[in-house]
C-alpha atoms as a PDB file:
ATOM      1  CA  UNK A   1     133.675  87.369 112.945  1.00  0.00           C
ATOM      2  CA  UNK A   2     136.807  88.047 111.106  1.00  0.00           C
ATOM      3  CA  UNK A   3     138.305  84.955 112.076  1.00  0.00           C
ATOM      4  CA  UNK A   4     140.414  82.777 109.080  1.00  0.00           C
ATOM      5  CA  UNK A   5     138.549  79.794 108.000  1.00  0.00           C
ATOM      6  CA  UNK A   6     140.619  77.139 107.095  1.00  0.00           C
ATOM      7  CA  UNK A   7     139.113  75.432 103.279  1.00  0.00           C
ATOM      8  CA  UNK A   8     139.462  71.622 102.996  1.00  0.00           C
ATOM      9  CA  UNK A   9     138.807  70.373  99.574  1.00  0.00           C
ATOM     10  CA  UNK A  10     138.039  66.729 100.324  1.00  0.00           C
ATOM     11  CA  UNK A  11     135.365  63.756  98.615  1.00  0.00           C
ATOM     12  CA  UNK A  12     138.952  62.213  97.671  1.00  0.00           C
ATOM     13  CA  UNK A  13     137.706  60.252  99.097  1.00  0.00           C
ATOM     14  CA  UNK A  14     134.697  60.751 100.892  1.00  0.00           C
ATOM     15  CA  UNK A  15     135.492  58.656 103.889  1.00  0.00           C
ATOM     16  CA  UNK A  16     138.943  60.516 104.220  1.00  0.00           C
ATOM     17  CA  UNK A  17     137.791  63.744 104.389  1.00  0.00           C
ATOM     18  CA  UNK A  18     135.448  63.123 107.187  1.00  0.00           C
ATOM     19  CA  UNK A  19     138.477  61.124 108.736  1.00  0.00           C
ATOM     20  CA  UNK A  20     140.335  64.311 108.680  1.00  0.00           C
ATOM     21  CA  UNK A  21     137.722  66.909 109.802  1.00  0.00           C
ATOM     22  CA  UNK A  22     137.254  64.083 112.649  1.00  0.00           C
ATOM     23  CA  UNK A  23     141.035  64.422 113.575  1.00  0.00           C
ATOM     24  CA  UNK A  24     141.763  67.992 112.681  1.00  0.00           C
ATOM     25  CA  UNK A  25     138.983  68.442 115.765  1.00  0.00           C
ATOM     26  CA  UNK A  26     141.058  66.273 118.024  1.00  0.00           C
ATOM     27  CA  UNK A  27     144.068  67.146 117.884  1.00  0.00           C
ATOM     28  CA  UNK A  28     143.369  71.089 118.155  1.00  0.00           C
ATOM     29  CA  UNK A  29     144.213  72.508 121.597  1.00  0.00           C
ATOM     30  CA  UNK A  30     140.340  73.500 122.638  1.00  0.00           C
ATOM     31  CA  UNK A  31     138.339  73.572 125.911  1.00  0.00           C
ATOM     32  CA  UNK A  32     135.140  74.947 124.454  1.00  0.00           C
ATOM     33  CA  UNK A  33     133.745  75.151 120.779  1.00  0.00           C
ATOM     34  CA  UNK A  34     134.538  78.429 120.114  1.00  0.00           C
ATOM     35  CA  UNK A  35     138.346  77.100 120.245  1.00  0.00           C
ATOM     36  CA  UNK A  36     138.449  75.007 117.251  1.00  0.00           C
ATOM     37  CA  UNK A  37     138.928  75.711 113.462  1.00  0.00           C
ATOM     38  CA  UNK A  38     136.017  77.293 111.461  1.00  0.00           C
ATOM     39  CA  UNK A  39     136.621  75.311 108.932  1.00  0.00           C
ATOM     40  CA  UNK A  40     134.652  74.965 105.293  1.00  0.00           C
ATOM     41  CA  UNK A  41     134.581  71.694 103.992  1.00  0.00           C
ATOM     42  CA  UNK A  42     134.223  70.939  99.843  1.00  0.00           C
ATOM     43  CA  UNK A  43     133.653  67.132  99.957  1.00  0.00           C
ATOM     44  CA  UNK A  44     132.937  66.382  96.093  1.00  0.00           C
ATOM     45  CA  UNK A  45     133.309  62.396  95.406  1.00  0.00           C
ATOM     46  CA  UNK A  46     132.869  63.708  91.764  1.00  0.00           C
ATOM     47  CA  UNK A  47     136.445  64.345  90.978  1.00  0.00           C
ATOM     48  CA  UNK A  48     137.793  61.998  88.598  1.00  0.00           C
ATOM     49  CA  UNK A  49     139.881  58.911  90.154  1.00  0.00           C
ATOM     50  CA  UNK A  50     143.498  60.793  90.424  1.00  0.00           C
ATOM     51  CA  UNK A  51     145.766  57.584  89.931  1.00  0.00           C
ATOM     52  CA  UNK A  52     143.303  56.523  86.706  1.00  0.00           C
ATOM     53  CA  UNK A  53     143.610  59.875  85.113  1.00  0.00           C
ATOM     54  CA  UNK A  54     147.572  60.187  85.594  1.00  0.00           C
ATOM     55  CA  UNK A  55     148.324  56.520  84.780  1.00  0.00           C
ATOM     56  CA  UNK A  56     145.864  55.656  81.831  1.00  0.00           C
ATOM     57  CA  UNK A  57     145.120  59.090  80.689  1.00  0.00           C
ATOM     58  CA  UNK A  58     141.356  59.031  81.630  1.00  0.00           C
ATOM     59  CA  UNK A  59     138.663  62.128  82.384  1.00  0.00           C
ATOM     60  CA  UNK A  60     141.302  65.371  84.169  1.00  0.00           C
ATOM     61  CA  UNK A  61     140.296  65.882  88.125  1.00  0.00           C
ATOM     62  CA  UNK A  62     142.199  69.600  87.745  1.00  0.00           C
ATOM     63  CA  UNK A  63     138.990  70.987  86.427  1.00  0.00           C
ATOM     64  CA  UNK A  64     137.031  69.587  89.375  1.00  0.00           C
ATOM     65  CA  UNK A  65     139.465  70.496  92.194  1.00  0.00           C
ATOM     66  CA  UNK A  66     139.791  74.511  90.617  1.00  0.00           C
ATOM     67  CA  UNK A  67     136.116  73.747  90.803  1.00  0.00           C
ATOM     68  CA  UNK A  68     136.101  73.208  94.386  1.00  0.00           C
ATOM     69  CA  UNK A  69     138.995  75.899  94.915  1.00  0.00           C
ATOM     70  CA  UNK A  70     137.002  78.421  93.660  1.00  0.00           C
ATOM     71  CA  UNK A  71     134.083  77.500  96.167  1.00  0.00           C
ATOM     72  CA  UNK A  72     136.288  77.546  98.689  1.00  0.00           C
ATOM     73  CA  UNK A  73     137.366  80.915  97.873  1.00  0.00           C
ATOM     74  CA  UNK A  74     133.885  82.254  97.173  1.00  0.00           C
ATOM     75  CA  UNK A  75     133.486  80.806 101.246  1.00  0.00           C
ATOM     76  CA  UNK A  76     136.129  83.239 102.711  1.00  0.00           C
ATOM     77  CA  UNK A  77     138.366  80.800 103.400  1.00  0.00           C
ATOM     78  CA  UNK A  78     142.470  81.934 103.935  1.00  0.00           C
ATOM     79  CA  UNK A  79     143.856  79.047 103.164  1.00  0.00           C
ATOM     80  CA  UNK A  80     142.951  74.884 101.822  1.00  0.00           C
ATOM     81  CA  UNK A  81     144.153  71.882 102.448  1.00  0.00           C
ATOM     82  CA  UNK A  82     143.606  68.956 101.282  1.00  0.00           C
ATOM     83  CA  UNK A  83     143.398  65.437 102.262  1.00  0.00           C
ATOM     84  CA  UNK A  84     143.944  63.403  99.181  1.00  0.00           C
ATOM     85  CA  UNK A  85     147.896  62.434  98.864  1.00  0.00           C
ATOM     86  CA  UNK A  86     146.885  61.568  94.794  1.00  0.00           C
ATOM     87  CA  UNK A  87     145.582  65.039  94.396  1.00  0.00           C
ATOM     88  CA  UNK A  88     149.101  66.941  95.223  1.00  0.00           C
ATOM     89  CA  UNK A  89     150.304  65.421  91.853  1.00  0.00           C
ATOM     90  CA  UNK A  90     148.651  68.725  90.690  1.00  0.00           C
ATOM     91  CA  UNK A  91     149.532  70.873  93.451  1.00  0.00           C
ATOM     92  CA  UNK A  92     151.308  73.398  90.596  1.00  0.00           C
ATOM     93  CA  UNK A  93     148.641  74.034  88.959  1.00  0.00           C
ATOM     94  CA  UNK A  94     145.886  74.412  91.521  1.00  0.00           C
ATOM     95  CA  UNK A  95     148.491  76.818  93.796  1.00  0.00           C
ATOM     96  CA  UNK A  96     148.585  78.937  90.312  1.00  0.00           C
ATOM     97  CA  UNK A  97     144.923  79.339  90.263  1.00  0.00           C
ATOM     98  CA  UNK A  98     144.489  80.331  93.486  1.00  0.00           C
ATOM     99  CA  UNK A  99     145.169  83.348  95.932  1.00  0.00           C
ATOM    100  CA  UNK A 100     144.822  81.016  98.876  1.00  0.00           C
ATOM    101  CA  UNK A 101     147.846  79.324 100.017  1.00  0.00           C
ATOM    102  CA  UNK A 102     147.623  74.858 100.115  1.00  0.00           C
ATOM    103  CA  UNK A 103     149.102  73.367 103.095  1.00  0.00           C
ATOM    104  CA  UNK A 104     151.370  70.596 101.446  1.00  0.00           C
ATOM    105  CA  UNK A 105     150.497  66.890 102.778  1.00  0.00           C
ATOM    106  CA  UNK A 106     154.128  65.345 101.995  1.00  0.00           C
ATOM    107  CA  UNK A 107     155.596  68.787 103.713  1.00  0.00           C
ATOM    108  CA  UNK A 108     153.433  68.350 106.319  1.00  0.00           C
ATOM    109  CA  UNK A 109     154.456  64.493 106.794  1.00  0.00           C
ATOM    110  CA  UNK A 110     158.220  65.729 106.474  1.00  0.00           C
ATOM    111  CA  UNK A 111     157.878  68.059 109.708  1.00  0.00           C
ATOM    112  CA  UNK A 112     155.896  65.018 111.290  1.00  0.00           C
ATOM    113  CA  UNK A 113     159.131  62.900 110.633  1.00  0.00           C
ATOM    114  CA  UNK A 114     160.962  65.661 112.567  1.00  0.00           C
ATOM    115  CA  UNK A 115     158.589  65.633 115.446  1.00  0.00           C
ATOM    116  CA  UNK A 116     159.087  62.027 115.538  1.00  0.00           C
ATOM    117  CA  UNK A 117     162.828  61.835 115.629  1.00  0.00           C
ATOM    118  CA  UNK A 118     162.724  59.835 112.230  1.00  0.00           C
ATOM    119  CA  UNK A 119     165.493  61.848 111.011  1.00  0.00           C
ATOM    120  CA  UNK A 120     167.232  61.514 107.502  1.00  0.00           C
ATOM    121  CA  UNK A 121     167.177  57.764 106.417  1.00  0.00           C
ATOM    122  CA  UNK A 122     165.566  55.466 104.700  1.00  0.00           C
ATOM    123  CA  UNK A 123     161.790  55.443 105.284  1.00  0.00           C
ATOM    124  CA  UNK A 124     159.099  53.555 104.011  1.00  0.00           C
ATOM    125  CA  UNK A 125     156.221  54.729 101.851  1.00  0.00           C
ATOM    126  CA  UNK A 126     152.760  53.219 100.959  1.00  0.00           C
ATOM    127  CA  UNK A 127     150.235  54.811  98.468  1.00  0.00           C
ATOM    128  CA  UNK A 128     148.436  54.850  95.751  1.00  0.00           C
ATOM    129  CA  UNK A 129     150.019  54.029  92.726  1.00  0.00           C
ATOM    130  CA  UNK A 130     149.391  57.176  90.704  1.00  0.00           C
ATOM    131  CA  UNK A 131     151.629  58.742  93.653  1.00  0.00           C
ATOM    132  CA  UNK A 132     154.419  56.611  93.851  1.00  0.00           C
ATOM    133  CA  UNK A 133     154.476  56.798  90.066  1.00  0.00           C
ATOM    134  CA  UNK A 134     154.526  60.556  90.284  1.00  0.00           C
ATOM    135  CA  UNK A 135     157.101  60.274  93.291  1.00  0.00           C
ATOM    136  CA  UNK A 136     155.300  63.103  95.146  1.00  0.00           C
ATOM    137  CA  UNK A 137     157.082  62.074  98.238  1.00  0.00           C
ATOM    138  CA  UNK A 138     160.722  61.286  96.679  1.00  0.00           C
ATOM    139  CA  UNK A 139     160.818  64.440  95.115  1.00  0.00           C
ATOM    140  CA  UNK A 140     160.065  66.654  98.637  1.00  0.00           C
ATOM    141  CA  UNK A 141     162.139  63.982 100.906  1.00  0.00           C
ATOM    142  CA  UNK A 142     164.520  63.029  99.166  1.00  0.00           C
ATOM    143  CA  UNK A 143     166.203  66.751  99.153  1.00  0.00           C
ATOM    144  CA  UNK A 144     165.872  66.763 102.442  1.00  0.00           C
ATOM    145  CA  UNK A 145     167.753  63.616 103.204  1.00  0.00           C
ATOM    146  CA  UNK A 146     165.430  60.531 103.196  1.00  0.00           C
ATOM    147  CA  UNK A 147     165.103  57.818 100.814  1.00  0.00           C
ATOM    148  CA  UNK A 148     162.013  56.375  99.912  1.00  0.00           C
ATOM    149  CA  UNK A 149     161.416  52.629 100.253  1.00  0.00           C
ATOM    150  CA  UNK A 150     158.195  51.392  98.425  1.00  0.00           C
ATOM    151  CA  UNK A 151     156.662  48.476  97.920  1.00  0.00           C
ATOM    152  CA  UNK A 152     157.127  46.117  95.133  1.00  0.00           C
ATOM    153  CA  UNK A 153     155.214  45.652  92.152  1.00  0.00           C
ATOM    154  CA  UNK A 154     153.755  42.584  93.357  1.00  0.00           C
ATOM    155  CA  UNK A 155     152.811  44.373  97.377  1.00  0.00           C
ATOM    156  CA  UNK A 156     151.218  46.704  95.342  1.00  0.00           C
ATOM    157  CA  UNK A 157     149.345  44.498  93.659  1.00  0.00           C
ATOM    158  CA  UNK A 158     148.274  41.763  95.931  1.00  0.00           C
ATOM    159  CA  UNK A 159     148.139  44.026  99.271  1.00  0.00           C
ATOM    160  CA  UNK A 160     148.032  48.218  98.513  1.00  0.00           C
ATOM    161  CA  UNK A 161     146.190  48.979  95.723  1.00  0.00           C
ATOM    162  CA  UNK A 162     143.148  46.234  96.976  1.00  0.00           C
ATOM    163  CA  UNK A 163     143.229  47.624 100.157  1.00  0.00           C
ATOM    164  CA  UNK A 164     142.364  50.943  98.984  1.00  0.00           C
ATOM    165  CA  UNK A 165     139.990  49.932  97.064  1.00  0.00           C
ATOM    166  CA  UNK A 166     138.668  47.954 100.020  1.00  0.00           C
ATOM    167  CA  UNK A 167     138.440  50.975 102.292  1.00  0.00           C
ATOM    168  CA  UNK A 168     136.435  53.428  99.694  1.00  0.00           C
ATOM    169  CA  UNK A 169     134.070  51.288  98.948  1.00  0.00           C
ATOM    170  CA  UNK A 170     133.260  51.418 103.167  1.00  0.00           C
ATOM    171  CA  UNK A 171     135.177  48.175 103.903  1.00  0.00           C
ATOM    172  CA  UNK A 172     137.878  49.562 106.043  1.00  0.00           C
ATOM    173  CA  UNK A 173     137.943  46.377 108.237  1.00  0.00           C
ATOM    174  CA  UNK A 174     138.856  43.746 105.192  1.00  0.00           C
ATOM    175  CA  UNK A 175     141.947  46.442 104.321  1.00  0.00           C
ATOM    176  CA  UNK A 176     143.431  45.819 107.798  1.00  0.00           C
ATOM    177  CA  UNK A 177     144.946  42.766 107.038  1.00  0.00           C
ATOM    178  CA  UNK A 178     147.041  43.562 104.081  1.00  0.00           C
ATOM    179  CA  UNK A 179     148.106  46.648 104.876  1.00  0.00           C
ATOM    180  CA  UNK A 180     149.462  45.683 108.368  1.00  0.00           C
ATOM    181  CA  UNK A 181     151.230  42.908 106.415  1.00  0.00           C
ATOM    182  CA  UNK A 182     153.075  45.575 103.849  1.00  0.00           C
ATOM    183  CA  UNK A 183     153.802  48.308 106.503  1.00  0.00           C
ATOM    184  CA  UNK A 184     155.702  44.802 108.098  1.00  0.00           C
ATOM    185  CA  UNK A 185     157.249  44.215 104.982  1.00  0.00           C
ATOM    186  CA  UNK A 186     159.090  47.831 104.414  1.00  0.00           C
ATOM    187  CA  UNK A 187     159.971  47.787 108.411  1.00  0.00           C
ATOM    188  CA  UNK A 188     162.072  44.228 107.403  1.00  0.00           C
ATOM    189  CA  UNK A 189     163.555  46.040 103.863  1.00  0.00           C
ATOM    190  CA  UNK A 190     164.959  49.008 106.666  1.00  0.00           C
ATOM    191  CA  UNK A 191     162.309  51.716 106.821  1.00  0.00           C
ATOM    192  CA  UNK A 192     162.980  53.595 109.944  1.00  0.00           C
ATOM    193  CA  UNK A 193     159.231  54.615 109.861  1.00  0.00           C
ATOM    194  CA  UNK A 194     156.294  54.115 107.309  1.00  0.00           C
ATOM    195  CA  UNK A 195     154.317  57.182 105.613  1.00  0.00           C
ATOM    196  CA  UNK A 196     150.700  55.804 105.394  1.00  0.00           C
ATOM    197  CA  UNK A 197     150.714  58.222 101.983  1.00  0.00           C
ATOM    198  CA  UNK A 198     146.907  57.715 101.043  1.00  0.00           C
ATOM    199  CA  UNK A 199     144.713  58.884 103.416  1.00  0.00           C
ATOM    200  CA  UNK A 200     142.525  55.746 102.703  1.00  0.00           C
ATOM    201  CA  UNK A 201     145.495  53.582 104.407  1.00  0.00           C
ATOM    202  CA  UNK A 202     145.179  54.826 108.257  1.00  0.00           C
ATOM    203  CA  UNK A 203     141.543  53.949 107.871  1.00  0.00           C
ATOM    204  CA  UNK A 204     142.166  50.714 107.111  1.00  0.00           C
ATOM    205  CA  UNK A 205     145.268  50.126 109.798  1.00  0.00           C
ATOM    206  CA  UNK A 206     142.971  51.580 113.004  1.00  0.00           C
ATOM    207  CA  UNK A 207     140.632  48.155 111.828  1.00  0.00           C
ATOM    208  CA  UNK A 208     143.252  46.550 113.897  1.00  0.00           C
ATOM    209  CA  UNK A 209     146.240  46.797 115.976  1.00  0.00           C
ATOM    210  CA  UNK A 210     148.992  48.856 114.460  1.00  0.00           C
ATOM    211  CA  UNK A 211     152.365  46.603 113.481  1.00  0.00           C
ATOM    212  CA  UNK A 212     154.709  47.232 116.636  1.00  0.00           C
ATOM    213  CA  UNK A 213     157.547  46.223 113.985  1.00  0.00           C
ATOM    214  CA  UNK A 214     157.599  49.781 112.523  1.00  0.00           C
ATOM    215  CA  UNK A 215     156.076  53.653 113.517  1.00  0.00           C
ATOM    216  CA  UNK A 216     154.019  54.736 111.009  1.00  0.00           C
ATOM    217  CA  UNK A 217     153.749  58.025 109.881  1.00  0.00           C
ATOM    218  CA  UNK A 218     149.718  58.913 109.530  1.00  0.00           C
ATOM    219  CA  UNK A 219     149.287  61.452 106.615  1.00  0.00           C
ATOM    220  CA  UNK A 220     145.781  62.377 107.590  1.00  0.00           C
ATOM    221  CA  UNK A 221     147.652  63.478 111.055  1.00  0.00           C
ATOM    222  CA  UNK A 222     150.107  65.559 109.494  1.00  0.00           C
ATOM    223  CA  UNK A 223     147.976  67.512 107.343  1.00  0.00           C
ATOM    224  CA  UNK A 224     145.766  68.636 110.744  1.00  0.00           C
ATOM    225  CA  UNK A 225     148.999  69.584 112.428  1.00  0.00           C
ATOM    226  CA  UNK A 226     149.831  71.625 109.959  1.00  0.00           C
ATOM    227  CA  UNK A 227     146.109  73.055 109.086  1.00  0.00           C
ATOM    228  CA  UNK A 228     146.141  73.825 113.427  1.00  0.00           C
ATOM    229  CA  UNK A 229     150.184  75.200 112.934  1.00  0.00           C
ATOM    230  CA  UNK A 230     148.209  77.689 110.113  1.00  0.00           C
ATOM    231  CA  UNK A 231     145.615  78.705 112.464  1.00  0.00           C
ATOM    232  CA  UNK A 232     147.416  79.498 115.305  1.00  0.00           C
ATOM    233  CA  UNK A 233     150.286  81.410 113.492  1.00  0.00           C
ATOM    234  CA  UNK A 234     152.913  79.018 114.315  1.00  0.00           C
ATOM    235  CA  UNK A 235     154.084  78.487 110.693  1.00  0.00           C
ATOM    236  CA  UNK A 236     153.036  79.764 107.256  1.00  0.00           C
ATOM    237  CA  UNK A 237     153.289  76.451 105.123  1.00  0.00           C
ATOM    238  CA  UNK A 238     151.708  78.022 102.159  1.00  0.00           C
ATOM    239  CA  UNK A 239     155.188  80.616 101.801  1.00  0.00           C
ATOM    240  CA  UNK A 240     157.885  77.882 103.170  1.00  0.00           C
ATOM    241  CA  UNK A 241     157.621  75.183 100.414  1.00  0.00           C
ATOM    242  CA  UNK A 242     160.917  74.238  98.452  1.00  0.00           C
ATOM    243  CA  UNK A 243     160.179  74.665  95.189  1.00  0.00           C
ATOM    244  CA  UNK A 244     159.973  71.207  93.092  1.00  0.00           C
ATOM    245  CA  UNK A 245     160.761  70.720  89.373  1.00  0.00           C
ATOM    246  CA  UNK A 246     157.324  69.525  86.808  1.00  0.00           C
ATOM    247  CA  UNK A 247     155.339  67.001  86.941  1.00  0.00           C
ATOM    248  CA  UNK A 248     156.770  63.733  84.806  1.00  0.00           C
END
């Protein structure tokens, strides 16, 4: 009974987080039930839209997620992560109000570059546009010796951003479509591999067959292997991190 359950603040968005407790439970190592993750899952669709509030200055998720931090806590859980790329832009804050240490999605997706062989380079990177305008991942990658390839203002806006949209409102299969077509489009700019870097954008790329032009890095993925690398001891993300300068 003394057993570590992992916390997974989630509802970012809803879809997602099931996604995630789906493949968390698949890619443990497990021959009976009593081998997976407990696990406590805080799935609140609540939280204010993270790109809205960081881009046009609308209603503050932080209150929400220390919200949902706090339950997680009150749960006994040892440690939280969290499957919403948009969300890390206030990783600071939420690690400061919290004893529990938060698994790191884009240091997660780094050590799943690793395990890939997608070693320093260039690399592509889709996601919302409230995290490529914080540059959550250039500012954890690009230390470490990749560079960042996004797409352009006009991908964004004709392919990305709809596609997202597509896939919360439960429309995964009409996202395929577009986001095959930009995950093409970095792959022919020179992106060794693509970071799917909103965990909306794998559910919209499994509508269909994945671009052979390019590996893609699944986010969603990442996070689990480092939520199972937690569990089992292998690594303690939560006391590894490099340390990253403020949020612009």
């Amino acid at each position: 009974m003394d057993t570590r359950f992992l916390g997974v603040l989630g509802g970012m968005g809803p879809l997602a987080s099931a996604h995630f407790m789906t493949r968390l439970t698949l890619l443990t190592p497990a021959a009976r039930d009593q081998d997976h993750i407990p696990t406590v899952l805080w799935s609140d669709p609540r939280v204010p839209d993270r790109t809205a509030a960081r881009l046009s200055g609308e209603a503050d998720p932080l209150p929400w997620l220390l919200r949902g931090l706090r339950g997680l806590e009150e749960a006994g859980c040892a440690a939280v992560a969290i499957p919403c790329n948009t969300a890390h832009g206030w990783f600071e804050p939420m690690q400061a109000a919290t004893r529990l240490p938060i698994l790191h999605i884009v240091e997660a997706t780094a050590d799943a570059l690793r395990r890939g062989g997608h070693g320093p380079g260039p690399v592509g990177l889709m996601g919302t546009a409230g995290t490529l305008a914080m540059r959550l991942y250039q500012q954890r990658l690009e230390p470490q010796g990749w560079q960042c390839i996004t797409p352009e203002a006009e991908e964004m806006q004709n392919l990305v951003t709809p596609a997202i949209a597509l896939v919360k409102a439960n429309r995964p299969t009409e996202a395929y479509a577009p986001l095959a077509e930009a995950a093409r489009r970095l792959g022919k700019r020179g992106a060794g591999a693509v970071i799917l870097g909103c965990t909306e954008i794998p559910l919209g790329l499994q509508a269909g067959p994945l671009p052979a032009e390019v590996a893609l890095i699944d986010t969603i993925d990442a996070l689990a292997e480092a939520a199972i690398a937690w569990a089992t001891g292998q690594q303690d993300q939560g006391q590894s991190q490099p340390e990253v300068g403020p949020l612009s």
